[in-house]
PDB file of N, CA and C in Angstrom:
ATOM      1  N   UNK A   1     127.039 139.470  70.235  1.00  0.00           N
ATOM      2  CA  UNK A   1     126.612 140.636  69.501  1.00  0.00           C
ATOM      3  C   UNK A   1     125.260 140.348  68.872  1.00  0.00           C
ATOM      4  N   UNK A   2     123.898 141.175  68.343  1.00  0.00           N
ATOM      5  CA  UNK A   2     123.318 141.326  68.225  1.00  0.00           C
ATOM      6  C   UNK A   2     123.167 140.799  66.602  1.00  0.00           C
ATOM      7  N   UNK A   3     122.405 140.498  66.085  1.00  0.00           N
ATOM      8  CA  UNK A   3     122.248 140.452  64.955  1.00  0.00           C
ATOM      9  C   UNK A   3     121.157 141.463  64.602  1.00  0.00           C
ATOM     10  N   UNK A   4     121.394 141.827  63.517  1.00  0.00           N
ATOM     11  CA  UNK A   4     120.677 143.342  62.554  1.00  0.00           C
ATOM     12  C   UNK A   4     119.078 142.696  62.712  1.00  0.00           C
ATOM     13  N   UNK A   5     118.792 141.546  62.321  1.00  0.00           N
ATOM     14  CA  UNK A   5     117.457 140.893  62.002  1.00  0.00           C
ATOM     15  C   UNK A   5     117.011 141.167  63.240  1.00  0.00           C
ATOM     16  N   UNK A   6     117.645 140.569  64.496  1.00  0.00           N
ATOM     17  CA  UNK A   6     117.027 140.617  65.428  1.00  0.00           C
ATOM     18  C   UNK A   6     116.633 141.980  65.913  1.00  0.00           C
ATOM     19  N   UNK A   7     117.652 142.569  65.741  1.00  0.00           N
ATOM     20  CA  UNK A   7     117.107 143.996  66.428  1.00  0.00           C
ATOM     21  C   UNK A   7     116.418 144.744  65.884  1.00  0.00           C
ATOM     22  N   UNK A   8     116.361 144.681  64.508  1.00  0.00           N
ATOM     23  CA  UNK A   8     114.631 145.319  63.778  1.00  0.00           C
ATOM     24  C   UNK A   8     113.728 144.435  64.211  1.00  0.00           C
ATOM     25  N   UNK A   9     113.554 143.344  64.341  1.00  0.00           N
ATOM     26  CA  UNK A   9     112.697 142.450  64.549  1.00  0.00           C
ATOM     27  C   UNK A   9     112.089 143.046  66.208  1.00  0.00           C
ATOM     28  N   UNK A  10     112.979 143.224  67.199  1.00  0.00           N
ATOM     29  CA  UNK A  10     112.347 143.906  68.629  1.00  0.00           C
ATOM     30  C   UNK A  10     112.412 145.212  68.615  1.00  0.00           C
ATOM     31  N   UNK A  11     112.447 145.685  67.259  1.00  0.00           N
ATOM     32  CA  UNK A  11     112.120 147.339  67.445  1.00  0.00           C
ATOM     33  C   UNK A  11     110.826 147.485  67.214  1.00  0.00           C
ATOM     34  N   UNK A  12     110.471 146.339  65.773  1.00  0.00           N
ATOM     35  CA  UNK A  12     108.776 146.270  65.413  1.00  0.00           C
ATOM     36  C   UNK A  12     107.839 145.703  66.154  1.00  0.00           C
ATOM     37  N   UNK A  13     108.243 144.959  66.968  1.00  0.00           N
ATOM     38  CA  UNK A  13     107.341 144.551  67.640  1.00  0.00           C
ATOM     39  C   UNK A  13     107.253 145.666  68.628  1.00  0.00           C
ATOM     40  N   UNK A  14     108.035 146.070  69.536  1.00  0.00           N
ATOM     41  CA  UNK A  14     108.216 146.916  70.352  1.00  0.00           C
ATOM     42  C   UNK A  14     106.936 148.422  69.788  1.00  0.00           C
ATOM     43  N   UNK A  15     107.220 148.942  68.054  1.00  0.00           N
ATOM     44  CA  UNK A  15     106.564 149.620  67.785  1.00  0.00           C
ATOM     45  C   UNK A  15     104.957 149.374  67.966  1.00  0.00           C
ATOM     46  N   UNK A  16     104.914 147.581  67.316  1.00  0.00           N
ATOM     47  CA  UNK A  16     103.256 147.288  67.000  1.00  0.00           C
ATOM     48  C   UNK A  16     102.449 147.349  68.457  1.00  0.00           C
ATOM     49  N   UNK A  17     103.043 146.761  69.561  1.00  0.00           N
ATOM     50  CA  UNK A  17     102.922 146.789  70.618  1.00  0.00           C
ATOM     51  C   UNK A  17     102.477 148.089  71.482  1.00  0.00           C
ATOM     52  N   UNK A  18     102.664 149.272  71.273  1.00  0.00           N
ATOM     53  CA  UNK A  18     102.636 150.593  71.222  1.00  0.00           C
ATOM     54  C   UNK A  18     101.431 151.200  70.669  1.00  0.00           C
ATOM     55  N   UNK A  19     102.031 151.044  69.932  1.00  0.00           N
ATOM     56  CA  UNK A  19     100.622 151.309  68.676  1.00  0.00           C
ATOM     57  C   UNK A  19      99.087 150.485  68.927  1.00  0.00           C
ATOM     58  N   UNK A  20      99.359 149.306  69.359  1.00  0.00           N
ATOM     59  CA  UNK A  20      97.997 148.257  69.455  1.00  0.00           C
ATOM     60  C   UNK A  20      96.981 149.751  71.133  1.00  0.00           C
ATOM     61  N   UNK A  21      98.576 149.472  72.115  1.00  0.00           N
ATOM     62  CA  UNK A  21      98.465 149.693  73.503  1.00  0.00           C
ATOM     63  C   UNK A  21      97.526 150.863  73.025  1.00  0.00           C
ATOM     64  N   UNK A  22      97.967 151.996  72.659  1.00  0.00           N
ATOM     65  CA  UNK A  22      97.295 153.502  72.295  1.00  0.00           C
ATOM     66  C   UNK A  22      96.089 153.309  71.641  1.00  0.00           C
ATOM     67  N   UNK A  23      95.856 152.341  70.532  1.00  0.00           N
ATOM     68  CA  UNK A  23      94.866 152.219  70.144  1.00  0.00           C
ATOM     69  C   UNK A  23      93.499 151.937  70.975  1.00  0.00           C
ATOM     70  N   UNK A  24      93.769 151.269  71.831  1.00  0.00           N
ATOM     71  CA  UNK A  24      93.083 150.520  72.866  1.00  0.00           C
ATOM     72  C   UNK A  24      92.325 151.669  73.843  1.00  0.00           C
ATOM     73  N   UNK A  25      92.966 152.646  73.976  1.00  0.00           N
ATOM     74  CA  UNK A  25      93.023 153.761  75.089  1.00  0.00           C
ATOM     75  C   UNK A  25      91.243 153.987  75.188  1.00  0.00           C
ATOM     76  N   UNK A  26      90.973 154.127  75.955  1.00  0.00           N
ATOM     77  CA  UNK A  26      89.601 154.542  75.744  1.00  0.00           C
ATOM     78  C   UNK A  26      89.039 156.057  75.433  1.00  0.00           C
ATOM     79  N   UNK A  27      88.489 156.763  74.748  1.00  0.00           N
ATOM     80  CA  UNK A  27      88.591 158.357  74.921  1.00  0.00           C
ATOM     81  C   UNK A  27      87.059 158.813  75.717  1.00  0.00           C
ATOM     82  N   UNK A  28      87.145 160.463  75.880  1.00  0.00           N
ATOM     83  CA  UNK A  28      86.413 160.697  76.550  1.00  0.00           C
ATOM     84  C   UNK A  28      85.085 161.432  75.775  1.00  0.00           C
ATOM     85  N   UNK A  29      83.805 161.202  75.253  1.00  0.00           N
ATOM     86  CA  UNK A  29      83.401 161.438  74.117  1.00  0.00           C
ATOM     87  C   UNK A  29      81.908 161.995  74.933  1.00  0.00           C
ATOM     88  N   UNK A  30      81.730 161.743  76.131  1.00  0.00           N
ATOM     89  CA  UNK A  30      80.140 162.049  76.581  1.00  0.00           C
ATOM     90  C   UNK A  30      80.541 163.772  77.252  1.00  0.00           C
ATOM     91  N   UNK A  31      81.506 164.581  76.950  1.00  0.00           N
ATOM     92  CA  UNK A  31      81.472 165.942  77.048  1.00  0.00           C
ATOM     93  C   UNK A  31      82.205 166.195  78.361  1.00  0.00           C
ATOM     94  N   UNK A  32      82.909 165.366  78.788  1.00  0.00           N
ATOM     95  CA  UNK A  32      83.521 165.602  80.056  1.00  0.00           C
ATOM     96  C   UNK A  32      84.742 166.431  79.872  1.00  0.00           C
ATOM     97  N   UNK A  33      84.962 167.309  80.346  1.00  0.00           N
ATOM     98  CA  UNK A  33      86.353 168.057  80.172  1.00  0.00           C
ATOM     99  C   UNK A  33      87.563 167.240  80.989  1.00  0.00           C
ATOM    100  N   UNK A  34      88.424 166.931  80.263  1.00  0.00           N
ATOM    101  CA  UNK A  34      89.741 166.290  81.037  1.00  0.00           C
ATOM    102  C   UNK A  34      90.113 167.148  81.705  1.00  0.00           C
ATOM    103  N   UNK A  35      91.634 166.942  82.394  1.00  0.00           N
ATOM    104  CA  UNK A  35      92.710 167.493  82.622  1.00  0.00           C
ATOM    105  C   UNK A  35      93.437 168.470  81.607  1.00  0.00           C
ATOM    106  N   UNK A  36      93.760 168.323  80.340  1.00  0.00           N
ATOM    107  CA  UNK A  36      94.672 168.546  79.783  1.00  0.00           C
ATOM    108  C   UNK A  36      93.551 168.479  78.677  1.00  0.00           C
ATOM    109  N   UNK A  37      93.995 169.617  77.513  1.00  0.00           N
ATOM    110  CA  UNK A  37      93.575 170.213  76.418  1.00  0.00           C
ATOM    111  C   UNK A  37      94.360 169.823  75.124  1.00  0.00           C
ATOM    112  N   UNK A  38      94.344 169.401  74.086  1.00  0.00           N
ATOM    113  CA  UNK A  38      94.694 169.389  72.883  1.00  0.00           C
ATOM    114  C   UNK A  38      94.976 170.731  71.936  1.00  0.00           C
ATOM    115  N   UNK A  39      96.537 170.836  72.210  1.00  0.00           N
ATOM    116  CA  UNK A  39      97.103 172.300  71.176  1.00  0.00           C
ATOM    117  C   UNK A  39      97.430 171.819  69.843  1.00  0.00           C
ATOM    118  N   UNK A  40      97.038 172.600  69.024  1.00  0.00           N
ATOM    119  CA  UNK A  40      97.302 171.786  67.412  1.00  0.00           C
ATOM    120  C   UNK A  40      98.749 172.593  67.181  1.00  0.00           C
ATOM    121  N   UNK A  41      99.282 172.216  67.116  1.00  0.00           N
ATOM    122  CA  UNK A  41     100.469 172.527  66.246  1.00  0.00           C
ATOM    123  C   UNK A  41     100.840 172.417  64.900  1.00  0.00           C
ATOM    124  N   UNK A  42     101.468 173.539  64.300  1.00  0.00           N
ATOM    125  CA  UNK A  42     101.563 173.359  63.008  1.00  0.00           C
ATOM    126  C   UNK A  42     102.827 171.814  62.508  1.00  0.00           C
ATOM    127  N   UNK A  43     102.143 171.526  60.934  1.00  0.00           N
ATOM    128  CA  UNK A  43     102.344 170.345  60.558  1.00  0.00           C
ATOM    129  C   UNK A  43     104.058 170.535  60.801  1.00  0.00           C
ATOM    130  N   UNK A  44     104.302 171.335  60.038  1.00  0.00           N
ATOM    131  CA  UNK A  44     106.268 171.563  60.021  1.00  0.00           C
ATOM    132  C   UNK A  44     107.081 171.140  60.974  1.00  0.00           C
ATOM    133  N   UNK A  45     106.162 172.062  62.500  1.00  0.00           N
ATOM    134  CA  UNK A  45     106.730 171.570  63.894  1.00  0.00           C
ATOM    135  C   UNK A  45     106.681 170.100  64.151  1.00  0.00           C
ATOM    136  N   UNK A  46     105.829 169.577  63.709  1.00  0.00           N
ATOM    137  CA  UNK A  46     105.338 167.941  64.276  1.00  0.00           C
ATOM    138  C   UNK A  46     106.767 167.211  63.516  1.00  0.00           C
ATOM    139  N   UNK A  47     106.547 167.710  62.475  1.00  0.00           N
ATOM    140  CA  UNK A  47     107.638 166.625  60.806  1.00  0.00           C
ATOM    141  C   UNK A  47     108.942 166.574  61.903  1.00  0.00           C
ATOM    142  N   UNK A  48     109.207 168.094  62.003  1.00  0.00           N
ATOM    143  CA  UNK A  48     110.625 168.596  62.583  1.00  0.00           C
ATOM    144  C   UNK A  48     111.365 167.814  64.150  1.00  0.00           C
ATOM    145  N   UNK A  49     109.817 167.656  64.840  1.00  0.00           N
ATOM    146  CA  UNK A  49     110.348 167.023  66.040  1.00  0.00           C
ATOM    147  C   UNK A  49     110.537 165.679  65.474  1.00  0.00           C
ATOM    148  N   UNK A  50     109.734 165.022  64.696  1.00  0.00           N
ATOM    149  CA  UNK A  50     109.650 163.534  64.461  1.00  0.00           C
ATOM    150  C   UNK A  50     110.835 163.088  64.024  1.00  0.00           C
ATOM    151  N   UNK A  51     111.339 164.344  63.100  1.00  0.00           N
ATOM    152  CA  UNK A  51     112.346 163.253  62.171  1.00  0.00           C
ATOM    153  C   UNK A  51     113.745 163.982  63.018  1.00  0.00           C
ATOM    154  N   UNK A  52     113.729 164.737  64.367  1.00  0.00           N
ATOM    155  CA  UNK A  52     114.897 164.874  65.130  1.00  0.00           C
ATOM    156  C   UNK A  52     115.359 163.789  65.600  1.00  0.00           C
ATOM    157  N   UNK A  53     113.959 163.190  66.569  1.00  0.00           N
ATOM    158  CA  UNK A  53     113.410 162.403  67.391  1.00  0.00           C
ATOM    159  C   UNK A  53     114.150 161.012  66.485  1.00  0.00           C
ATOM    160  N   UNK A  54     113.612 160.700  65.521  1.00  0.00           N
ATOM    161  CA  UNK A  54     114.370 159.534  64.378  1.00  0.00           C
ATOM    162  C   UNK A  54     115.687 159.708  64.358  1.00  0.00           C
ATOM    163  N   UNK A  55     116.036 160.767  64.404  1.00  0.00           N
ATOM    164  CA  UNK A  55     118.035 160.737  64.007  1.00  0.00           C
ATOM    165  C   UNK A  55     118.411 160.355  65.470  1.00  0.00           C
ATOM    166  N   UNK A  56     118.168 160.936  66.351  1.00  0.00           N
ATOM    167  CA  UNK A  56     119.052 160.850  67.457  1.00  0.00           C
ATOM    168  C   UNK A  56     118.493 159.289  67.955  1.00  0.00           C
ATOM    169  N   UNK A  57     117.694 158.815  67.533  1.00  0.00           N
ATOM    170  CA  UNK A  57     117.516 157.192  67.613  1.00  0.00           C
ATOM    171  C   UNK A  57     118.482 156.612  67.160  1.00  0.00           C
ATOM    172  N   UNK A  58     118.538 156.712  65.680  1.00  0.00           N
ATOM    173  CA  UNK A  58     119.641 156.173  64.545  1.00  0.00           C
ATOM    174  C   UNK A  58     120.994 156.550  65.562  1.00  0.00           C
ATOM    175  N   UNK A  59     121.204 157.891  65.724  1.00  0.00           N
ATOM    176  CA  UNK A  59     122.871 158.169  66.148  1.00  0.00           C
ATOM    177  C   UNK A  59     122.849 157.542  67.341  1.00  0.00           C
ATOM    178  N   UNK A  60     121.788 156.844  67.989  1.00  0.00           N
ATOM    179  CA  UNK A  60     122.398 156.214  69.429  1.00  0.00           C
ATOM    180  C   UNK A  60     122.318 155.017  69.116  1.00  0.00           C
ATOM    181  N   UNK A  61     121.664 154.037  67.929  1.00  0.00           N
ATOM    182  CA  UNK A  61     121.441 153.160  67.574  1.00  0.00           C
ATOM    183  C   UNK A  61     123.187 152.496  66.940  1.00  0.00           C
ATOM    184  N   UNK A  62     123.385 153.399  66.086  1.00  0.00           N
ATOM    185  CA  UNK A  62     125.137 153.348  65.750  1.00  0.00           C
ATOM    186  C   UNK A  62     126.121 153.613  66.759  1.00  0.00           C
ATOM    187  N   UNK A  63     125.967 154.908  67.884  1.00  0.00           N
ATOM    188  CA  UNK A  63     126.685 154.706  68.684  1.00  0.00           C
ATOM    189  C   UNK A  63     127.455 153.370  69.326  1.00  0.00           C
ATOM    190  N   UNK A  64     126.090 152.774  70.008  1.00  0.00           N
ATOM    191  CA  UNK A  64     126.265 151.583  70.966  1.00  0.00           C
ATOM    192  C   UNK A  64     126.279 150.328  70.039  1.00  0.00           C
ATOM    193  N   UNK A  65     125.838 150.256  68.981  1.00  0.00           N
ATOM    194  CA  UNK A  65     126.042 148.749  68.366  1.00  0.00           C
ATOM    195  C   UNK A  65     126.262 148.695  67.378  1.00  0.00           C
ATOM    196  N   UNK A  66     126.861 149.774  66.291  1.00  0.00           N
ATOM    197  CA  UNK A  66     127.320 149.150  65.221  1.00  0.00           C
ATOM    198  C   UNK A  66     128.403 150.186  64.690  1.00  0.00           C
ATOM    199  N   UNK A  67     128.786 150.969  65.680  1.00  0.00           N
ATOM    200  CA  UNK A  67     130.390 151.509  65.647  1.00  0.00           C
ATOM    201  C   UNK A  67     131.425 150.751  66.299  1.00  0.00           C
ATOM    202  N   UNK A  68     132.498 150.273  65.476  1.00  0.00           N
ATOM    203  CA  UNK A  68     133.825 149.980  66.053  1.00  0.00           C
ATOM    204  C   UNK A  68     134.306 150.156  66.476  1.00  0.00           C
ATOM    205  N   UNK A  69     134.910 150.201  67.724  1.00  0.00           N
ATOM    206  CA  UNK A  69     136.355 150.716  67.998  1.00  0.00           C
ATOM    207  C   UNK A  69     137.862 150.037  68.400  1.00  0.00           C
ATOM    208  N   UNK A  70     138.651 150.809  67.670  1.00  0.00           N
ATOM    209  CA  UNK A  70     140.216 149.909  67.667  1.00  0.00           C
ATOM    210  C   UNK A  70     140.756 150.326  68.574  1.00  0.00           C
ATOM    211  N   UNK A  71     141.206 148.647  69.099  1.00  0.00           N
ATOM    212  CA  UNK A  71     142.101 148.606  70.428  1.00  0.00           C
ATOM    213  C   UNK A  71     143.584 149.212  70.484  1.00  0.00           C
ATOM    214  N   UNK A  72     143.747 149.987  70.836  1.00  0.00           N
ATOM    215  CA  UNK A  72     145.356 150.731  70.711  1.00  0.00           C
ATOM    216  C   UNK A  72     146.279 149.371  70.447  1.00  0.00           C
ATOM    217  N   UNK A  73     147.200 149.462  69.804  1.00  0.00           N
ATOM    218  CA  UNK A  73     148.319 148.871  69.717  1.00  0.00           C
ATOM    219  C   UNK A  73     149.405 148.870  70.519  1.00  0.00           C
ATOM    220  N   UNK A  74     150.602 148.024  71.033  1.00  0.00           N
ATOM    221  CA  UNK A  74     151.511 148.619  71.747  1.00  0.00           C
ATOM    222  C   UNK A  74     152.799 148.384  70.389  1.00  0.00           C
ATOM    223  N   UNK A  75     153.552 149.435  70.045  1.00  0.00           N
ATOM    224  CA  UNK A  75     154.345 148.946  69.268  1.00  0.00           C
ATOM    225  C   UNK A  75     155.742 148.386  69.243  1.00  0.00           C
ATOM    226  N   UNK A  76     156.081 148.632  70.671  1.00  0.00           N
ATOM    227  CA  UNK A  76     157.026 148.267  71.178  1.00  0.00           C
ATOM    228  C   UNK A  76     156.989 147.264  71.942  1.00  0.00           C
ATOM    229  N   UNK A  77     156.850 145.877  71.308  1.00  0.00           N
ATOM    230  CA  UNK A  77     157.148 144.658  71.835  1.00  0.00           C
ATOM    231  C   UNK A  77     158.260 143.806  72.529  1.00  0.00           C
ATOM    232  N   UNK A  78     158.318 143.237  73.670  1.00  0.00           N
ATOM    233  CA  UNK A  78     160.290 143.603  74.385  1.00  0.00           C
ATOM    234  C   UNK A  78     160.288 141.658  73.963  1.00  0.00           C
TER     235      UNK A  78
END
């Protein structure tokens, strides 16, 4: 089984790692039109997906590794 330390420990890295990668990205700044356009969305929508996006992490995070489950009993022992 997993220990708690460890698995925050490869979630942050996993995050910084991400974060470094994107940072890195190069952008396109001498007037070239991409592919794809930038829609601003309002702030509420962004919060709303983010912190969905966060729970259903958490609820799959508890799902698979830190919910229990009890092994049926047989009560009739011969």
């Amino acid at each position: 089984m997993f220990s708690k330390n460890l698995l925050w420990a490869s979630l942050t890295v996993f995050g910084l790692s991400i974060g470094t990668a994107s940072a890195a990205m190069p952008t396109h700044s001498s007037g070239e039109t991409s592919e794809f356009k930038a829609i601003d969305q309002p702030l509420a929508l962004k919060a709303g997906v983010t912190i969905g996006g966060l729970g259903l992490i958490g609820l799959e995070l508890w799902w698979f590794l830190f919910s229990k489950s009890v092994a049926p009993t047989n009560p009739k022992q011969e």
